[in-house]
C-alpha atoms as a PDB file:
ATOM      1  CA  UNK A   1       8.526 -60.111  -6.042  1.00  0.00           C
ATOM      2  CA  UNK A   2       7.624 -57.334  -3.560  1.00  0.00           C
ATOM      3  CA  UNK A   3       5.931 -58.280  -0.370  1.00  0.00           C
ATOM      4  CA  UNK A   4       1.811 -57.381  -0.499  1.00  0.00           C
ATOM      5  CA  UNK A   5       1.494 -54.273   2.039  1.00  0.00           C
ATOM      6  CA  UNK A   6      -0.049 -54.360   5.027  1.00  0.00           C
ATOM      7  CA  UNK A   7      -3.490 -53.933   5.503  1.00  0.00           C
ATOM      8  CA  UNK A   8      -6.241 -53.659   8.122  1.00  0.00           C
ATOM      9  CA  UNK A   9      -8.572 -57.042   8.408  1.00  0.00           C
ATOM     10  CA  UNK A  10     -12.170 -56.981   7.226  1.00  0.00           C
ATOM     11  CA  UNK A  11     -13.693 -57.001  11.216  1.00  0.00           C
ATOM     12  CA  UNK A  12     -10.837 -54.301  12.009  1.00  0.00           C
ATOM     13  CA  UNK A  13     -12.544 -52.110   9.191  1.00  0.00           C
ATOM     14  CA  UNK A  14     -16.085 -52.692   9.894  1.00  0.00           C
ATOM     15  CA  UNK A  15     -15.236 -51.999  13.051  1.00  0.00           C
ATOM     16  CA  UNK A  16     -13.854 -48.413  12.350  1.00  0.00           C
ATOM     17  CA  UNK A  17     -16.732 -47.455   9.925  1.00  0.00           C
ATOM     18  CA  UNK A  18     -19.302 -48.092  12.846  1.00  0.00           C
ATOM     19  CA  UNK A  19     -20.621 -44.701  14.847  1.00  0.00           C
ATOM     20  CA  UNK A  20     -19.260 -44.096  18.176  1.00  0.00           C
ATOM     21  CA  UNK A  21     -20.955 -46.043  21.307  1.00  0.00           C
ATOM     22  CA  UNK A  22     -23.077 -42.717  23.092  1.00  0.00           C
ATOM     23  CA  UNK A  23     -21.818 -44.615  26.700  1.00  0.00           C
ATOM     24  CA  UNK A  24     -18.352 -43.835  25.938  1.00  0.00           C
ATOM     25  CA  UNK A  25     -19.045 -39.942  25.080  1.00  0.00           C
ATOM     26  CA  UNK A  26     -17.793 -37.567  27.843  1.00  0.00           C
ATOM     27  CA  UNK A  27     -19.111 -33.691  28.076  1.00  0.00           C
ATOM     28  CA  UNK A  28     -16.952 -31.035  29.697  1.00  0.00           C
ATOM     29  CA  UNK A  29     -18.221 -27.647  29.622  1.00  0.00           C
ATOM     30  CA  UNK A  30     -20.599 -28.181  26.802  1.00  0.00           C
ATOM     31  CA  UNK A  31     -17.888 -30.234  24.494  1.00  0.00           C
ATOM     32  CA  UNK A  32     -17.958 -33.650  23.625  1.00  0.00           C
ATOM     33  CA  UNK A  33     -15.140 -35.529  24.360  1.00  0.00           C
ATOM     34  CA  UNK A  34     -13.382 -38.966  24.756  1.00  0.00           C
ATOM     35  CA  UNK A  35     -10.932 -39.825  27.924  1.00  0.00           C
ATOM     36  CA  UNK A  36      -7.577 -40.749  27.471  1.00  0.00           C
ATOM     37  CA  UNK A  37      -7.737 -43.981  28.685  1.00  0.00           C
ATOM     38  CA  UNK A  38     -10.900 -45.023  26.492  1.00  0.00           C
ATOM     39  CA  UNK A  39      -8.987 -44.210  23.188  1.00  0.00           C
ATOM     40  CA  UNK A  40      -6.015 -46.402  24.940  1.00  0.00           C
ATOM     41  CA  UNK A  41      -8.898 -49.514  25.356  1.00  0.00           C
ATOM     42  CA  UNK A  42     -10.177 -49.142  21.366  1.00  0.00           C
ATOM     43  CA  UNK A  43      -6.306 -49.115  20.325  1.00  0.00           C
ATOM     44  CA  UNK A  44      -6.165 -52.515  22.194  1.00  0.00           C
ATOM     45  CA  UNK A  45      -9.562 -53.696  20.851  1.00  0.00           C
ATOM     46  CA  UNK A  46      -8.989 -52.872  17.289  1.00  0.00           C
ATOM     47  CA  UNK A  47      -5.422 -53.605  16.900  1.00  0.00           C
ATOM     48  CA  UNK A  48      -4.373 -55.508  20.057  1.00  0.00           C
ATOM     49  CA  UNK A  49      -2.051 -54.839  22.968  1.00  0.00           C
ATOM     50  CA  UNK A  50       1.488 -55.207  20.549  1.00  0.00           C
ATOM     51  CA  UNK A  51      -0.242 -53.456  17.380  1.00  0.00           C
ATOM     52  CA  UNK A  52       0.401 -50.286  18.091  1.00  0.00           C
ATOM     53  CA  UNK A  53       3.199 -47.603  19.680  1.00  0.00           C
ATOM     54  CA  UNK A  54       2.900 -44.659  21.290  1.00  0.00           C
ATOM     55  CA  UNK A  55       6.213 -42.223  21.343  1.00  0.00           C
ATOM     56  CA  UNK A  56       6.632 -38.746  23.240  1.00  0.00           C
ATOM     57  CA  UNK A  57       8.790 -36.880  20.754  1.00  0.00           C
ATOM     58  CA  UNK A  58       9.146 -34.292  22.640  1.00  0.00           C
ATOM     59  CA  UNK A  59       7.640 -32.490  26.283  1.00  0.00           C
ATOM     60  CA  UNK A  60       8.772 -28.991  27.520  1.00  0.00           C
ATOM     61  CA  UNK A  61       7.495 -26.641  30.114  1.00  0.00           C
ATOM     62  CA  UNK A  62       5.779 -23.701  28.743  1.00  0.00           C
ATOM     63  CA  UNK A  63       5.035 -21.563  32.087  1.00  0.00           C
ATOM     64  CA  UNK A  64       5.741 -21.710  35.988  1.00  0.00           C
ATOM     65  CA  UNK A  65       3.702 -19.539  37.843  1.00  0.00           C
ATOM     66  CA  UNK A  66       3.703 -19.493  41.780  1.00  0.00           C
ATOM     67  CA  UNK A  67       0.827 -17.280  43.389  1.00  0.00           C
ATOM     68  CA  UNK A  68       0.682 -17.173  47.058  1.00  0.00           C
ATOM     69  CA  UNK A  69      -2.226 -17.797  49.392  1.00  0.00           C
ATOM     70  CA  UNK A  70      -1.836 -16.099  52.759  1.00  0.00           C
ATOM     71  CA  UNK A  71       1.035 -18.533  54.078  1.00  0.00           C
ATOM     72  CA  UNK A  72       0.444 -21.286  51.021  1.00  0.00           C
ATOM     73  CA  UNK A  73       1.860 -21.364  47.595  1.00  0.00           C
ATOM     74  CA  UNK A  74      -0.461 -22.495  44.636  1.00  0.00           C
ATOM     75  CA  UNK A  75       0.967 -23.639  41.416  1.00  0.00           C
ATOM     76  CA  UNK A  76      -0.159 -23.588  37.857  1.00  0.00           C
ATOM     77  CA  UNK A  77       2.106 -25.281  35.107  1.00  0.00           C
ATOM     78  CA  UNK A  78       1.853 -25.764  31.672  1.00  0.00           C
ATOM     79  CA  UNK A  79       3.192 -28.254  29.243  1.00  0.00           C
ATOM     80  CA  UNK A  80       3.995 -28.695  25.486  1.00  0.00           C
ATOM     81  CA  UNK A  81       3.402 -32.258  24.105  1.00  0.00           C
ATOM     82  CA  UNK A  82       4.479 -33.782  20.636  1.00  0.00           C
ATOM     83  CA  UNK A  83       3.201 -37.476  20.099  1.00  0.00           C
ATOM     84  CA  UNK A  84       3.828 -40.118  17.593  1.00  0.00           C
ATOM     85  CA  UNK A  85       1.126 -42.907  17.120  1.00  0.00           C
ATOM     86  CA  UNK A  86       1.935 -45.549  15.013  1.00  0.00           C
ATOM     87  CA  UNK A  87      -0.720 -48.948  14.538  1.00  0.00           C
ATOM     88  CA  UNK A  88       0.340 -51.917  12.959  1.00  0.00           C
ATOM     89  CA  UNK A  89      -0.634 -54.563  10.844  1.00  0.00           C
ATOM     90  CA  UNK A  90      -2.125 -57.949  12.592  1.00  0.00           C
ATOM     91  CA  UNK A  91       1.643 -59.024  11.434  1.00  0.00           C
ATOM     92  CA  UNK A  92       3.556 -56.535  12.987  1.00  0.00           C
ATOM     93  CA  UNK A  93       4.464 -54.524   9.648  1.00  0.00           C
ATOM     94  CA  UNK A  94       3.279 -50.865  10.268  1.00  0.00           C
ATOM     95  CA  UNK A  95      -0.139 -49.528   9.005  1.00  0.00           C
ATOM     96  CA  UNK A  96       0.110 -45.664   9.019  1.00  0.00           C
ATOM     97  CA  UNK A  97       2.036 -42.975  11.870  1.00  0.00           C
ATOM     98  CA  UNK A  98       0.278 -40.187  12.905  1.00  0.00           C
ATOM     99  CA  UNK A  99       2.041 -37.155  15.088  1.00  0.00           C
ATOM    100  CA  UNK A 100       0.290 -34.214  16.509  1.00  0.00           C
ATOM    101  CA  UNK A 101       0.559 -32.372  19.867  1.00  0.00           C
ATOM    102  CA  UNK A 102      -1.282 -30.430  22.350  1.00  0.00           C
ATOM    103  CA  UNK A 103      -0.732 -28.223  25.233  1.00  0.00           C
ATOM    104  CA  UNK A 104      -1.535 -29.215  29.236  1.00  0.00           C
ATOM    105  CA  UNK A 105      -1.664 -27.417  32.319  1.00  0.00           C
ATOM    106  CA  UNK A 106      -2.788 -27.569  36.139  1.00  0.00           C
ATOM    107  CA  UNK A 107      -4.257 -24.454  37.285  1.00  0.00           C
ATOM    108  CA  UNK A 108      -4.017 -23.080  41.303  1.00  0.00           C
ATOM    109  CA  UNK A 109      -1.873 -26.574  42.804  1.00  0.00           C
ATOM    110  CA  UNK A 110      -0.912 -26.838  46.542  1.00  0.00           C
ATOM    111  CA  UNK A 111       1.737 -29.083  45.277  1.00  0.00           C
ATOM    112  CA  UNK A 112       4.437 -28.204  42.565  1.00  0.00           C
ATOM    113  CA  UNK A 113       5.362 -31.668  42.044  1.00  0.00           C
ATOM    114  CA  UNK A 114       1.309 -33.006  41.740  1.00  0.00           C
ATOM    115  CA  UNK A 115       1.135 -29.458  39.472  1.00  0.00           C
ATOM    116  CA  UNK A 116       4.036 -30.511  37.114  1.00  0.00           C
ATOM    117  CA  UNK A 117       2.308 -34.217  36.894  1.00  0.00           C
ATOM    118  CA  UNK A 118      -1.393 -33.302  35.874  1.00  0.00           C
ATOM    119  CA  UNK A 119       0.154 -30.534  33.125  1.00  0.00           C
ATOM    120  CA  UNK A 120       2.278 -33.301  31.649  1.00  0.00           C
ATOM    121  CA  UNK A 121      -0.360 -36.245  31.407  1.00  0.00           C
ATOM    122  CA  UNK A 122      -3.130 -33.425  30.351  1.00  0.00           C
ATOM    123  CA  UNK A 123      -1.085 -32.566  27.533  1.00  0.00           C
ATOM    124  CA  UNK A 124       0.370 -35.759  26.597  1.00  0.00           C
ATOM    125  CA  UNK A 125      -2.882 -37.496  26.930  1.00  0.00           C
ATOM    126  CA  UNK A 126      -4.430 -34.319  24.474  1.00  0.00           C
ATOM    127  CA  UNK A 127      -1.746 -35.062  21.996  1.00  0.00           C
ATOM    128  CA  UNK A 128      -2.347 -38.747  21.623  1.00  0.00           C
ATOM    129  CA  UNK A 129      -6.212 -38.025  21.393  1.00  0.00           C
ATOM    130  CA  UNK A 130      -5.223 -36.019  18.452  1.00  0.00           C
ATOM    131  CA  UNK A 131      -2.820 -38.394  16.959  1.00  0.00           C
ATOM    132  CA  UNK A 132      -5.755 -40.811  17.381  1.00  0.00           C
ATOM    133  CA  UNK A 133      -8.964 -39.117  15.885  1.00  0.00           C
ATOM    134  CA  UNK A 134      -7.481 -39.939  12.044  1.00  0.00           C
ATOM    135  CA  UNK A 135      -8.651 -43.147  12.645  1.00  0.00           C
ATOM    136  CA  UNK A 136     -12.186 -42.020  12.318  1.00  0.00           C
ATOM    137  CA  UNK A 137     -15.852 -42.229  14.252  1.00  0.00           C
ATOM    138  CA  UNK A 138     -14.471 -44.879  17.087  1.00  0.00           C
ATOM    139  CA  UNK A 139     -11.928 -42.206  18.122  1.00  0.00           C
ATOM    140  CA  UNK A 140     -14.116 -39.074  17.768  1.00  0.00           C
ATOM    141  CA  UNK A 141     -13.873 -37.798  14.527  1.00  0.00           C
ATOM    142  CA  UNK A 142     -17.847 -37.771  14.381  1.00  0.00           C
ATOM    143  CA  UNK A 143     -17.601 -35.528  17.690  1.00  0.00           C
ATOM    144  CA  UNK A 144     -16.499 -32.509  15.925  1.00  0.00           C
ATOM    145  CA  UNK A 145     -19.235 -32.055  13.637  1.00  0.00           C
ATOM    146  CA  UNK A 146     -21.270 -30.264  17.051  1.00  0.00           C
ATOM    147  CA  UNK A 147     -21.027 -33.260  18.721  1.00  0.00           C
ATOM    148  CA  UNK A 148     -22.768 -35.833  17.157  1.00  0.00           C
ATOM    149  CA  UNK A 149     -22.432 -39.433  17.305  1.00  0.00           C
ATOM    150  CA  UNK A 150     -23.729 -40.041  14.310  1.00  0.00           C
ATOM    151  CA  UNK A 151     -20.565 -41.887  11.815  1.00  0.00           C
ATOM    152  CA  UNK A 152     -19.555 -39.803   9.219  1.00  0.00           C
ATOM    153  CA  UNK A 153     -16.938 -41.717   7.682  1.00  0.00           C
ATOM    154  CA  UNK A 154     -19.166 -44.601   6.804  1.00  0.00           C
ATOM    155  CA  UNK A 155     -17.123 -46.465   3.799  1.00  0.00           C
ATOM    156  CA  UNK A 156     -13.669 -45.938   2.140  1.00  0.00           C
ATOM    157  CA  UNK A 157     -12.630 -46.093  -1.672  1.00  0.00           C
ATOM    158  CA  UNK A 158      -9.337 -47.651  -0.905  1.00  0.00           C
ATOM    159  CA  UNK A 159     -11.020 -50.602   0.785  1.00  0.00           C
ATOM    160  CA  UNK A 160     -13.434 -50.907  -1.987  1.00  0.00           C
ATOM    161  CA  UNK A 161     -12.326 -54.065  -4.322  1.00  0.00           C
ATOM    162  CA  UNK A 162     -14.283 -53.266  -7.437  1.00  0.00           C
ATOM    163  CA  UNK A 163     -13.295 -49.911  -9.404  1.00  0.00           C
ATOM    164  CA  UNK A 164     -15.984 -47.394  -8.370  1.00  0.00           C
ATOM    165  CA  UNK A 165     -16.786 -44.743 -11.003  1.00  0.00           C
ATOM    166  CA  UNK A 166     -17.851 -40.915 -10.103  1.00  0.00           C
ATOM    167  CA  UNK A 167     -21.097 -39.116 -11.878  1.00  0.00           C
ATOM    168  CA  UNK A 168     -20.726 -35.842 -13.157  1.00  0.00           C
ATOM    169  CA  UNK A 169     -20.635 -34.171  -9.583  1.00  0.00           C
ATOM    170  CA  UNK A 170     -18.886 -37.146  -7.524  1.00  0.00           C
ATOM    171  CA  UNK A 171     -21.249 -38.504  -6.043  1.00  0.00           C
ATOM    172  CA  UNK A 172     -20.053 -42.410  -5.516  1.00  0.00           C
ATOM    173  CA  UNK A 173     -21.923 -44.633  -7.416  1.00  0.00           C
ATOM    174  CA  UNK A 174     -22.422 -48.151  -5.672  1.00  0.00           C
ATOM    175  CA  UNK A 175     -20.184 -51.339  -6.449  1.00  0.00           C
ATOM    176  CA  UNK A 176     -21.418 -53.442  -8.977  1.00  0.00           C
ATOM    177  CA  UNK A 177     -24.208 -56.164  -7.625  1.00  0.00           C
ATOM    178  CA  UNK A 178     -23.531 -59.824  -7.602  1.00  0.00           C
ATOM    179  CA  UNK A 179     -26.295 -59.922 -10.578  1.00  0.00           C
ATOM    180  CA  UNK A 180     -24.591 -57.931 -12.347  1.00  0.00           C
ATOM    181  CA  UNK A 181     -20.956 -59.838 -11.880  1.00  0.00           C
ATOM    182  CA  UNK A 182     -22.173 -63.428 -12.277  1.00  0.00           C
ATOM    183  CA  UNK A 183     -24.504 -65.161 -14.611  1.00  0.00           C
ATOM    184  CA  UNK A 184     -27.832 -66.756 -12.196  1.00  0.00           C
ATOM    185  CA  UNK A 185     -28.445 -70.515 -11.436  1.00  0.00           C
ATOM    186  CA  UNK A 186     -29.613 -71.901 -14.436  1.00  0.00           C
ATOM    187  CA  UNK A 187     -31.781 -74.699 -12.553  1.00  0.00           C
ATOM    188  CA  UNK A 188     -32.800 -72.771  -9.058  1.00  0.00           C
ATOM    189  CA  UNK A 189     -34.748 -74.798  -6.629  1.00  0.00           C
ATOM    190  CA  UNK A 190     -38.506 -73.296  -6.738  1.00  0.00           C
ATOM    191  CA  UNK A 191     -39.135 -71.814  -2.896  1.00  0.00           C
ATOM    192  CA  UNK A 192     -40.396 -73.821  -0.281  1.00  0.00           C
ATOM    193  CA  UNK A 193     -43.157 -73.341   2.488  1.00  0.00           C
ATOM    194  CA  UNK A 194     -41.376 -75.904   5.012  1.00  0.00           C
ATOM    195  CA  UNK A 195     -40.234 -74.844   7.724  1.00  0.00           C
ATOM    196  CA  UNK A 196     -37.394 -77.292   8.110  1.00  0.00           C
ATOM    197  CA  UNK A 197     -35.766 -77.301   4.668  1.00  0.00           C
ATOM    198  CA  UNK A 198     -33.693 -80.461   3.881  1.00  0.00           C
ATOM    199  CA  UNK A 199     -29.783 -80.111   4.642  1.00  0.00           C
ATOM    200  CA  UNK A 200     -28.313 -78.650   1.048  1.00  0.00           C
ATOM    201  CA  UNK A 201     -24.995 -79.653  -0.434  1.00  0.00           C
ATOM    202  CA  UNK A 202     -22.372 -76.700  -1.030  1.00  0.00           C
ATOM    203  CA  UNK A 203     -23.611 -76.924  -4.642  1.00  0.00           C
ATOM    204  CA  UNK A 204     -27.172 -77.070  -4.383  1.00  0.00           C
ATOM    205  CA  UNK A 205     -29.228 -73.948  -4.789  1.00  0.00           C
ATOM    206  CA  UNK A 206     -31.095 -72.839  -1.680  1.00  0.00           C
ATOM    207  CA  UNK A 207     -34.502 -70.919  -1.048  1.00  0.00           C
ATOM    208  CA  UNK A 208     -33.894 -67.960   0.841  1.00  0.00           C
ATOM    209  CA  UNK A 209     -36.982 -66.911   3.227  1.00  0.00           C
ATOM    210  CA  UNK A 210     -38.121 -63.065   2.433  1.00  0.00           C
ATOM    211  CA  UNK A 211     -36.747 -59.988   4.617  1.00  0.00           C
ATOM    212  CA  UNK A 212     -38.622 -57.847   6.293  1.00  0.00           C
ATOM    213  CA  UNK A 213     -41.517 -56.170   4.815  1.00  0.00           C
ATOM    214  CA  UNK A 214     -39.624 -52.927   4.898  1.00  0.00           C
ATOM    215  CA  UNK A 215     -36.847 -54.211   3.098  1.00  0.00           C
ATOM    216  CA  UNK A 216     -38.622 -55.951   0.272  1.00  0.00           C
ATOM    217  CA  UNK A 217     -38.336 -54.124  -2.997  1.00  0.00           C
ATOM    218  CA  UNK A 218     -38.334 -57.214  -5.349  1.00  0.00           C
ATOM    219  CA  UNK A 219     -37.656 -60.441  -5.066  1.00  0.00           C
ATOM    220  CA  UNK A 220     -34.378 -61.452  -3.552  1.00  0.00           C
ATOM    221  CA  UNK A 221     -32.111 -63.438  -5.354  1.00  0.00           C
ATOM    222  CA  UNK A 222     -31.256 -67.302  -4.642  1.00  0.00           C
ATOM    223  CA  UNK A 223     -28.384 -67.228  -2.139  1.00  0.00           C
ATOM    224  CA  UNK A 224     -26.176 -70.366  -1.192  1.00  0.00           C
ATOM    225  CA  UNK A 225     -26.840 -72.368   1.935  1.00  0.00           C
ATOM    226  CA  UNK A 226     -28.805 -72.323   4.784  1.00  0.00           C
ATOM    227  CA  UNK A 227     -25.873 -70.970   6.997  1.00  0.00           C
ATOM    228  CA  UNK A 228     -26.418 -67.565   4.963  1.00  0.00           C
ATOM    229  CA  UNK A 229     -30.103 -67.426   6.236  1.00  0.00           C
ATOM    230  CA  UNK A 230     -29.107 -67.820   9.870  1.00  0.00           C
ATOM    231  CA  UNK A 231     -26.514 -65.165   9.654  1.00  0.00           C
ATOM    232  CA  UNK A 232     -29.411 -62.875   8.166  1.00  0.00           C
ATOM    233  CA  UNK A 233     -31.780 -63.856  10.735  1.00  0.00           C
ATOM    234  CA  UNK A 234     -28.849 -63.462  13.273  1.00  0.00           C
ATOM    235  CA  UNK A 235     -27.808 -59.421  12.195  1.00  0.00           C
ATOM    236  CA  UNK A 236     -31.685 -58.530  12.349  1.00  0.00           C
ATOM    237  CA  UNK A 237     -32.153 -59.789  15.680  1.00  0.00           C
ATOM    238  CA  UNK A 238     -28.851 -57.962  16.628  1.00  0.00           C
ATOM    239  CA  UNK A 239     -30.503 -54.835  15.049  1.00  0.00           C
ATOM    240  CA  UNK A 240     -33.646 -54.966  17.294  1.00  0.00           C
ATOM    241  CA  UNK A 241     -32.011 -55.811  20.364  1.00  0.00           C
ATOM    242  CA  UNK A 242     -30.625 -52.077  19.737  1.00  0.00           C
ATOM    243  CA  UNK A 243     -33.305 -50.534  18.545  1.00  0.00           C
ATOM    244  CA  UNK A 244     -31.221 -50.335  15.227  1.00  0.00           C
ATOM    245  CA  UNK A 245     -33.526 -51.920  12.720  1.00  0.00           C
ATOM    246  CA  UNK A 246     -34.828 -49.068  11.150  1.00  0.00           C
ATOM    247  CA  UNK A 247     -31.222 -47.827  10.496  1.00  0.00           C
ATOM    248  CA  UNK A 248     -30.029 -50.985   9.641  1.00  0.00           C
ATOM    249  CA  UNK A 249     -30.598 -50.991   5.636  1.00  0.00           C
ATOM    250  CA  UNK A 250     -29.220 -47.673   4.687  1.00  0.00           C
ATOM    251  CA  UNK A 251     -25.982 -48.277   7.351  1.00  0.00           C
ATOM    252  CA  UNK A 252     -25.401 -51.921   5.612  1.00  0.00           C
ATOM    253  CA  UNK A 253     -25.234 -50.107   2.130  1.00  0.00           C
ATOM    254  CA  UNK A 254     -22.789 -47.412   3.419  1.00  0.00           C
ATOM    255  CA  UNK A 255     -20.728 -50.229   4.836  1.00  0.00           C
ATOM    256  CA  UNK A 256     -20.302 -52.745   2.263  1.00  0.00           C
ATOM    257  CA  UNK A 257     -21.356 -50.859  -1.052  1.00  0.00           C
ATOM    258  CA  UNK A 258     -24.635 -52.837  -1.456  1.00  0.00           C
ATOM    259  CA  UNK A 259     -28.149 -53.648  -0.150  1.00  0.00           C
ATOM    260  CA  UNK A 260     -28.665 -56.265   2.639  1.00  0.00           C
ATOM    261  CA  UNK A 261     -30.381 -58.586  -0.247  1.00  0.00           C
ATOM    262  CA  UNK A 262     -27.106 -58.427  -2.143  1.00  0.00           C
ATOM    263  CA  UNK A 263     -25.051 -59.875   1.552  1.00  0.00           C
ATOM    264  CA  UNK A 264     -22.853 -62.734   2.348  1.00  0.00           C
ATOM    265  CA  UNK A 265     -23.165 -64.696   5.488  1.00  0.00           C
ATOM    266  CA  UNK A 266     -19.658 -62.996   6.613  1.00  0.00           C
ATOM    267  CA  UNK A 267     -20.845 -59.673   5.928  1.00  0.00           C
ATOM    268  CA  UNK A 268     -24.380 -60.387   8.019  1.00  0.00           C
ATOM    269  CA  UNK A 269     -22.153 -61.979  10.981  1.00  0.00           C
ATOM    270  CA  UNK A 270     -19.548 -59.342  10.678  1.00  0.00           C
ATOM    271  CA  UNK A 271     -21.928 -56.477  11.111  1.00  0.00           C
ATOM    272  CA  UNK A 272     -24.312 -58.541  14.194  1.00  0.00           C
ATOM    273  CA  UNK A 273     -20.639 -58.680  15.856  1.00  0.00           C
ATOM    274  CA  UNK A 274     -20.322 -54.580  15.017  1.00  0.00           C
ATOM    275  CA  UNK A 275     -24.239 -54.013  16.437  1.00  0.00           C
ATOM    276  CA  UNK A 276     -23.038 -56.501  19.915  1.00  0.00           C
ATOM    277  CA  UNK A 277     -19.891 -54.766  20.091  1.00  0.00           C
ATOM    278  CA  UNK A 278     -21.064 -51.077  20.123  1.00  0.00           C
ATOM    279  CA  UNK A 279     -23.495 -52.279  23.230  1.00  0.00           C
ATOM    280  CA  UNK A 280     -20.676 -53.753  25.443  1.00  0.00           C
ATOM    281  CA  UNK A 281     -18.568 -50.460  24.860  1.00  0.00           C
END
């Protein structure tokens, strides 16, 4: 039997689908941008410091040009970089390799040898950001449509579990809901107005308090266990401590292929940790 391929974890993917952190955008002469060493830091974040490689396939001088300055020389050299960026699996096994390069230089230098230094690192440095911006909104992708932060990858077919069929003009229709995958509790607990509800056992049906008014368009369904209703209460207090509540319903959907009332507790802790994590970057 053939060993299962690798494959990214569920926080490594939620992380990836989330929109880019505004504090780590950069603007140089009207473009957005990311530095060099910030895409090196979400590399190590996502995938951790022995998860990924980084290869120079190849780095040639393009142009020498020496101008002189009264009694001074000035410099300005330019550079030709290939890269190879490879990220692996939390196992070591390779994920995917991505190789692109980019062109550096270091205009009007006193020094040839500082000159020949900034071209190189510019343009291997451009080349890796390139490699890099296939892995979607945390490594820019988003900042090529004019700039915006805004995510645009926001969910991925070949992460999806459930088959997903197309309408007639693609649009992607939403994974099934857990109503419609398993038969409901055929003795639920009625709801109850106590504010301390007695400890359940992993079988026992549990009320589940209502959302937000915003986000109540029937009623939702029984869940499991208390431990579900803290990680709800948990995500939404993550939302408004970024002033992402109002975003939170339709950016939940995108993520994980169904409404908040259709969530697991991993999937409400998983995206709280997303909504934390996007404030310390």
């Amino acid at each position: 039997m053939s060993a299962s391929a690798p494959k990214l974890t569920e926080q490594q993917l939620g992380f990836l689908l989330t929109p880019i952190s505004s504090n780590r955008v950069r603007n140089l002469r009207g473009m957005s941008h990311l530095e060099a060493w910030d895409i090196r830091r979400q590399l190590i974040r996502i995938f951790g410091f022995e998860g990924f490689t980084i290869e120079t396939i190849s780095l040639d001088l393009v142009a020498e040009r020496e101008s002189k300055q009264g009694e001074r020389s000035r410099w300005t050299i330019v550079y030709r970089a290939q890269v190879r960026l490879t990220v692996k699996a939390t196992d070591g096994r390779p994920l995917a390799t991505f190789e692109d390069a980019a062109a550096g230089d270091a205009v009007n230098q006193p020094s040839i040898g500082d000159a020949h230094d900034l071209a190189m690192k510019t343009a291997l440095s451009q080349a890796l950001k390139r490699c890099a911006v296939n892995l979607g909104d945390q490594f820019g992708l988003s900042l090529y449509n004019d700039g915006s932060k805004d995510a645009v990858v926001l969910r991925s077919l070949a992460y999806m579990g459930a088959p997903v069929a197309e309408s007639e003009d693609s649009e992607v229709r939403p994974e099934p809901t857990p109503q419609e995958q398993t038969p409901p509790d055929p003795n639920p607990a009625p709801p109850t107005a106590s504010a301390a509800p007695p400890q359940q056992t992993p079988t026992g049906p549990a009320a589940v308090p209502d959302p937000p008014k915003e986000q109540r368009p029937g009623a939702m369904p029984a869940a499991g266990a208390a431990e579900r209703q803290g990680a709800l209460d948990a995500m939404w207090e993550a939302a408004r401590a970024v002033n992402f509540a109002d975003g939170l319903p339709a950016q939940f959907a995108d993520a994980f292929g169904h409404p908040i009332e259709q969530g697991t507790a991993s999937e409400f802790r998983q995206a709280a940790e997303l909504m934390r994590g996007s404030v310390a970057a």
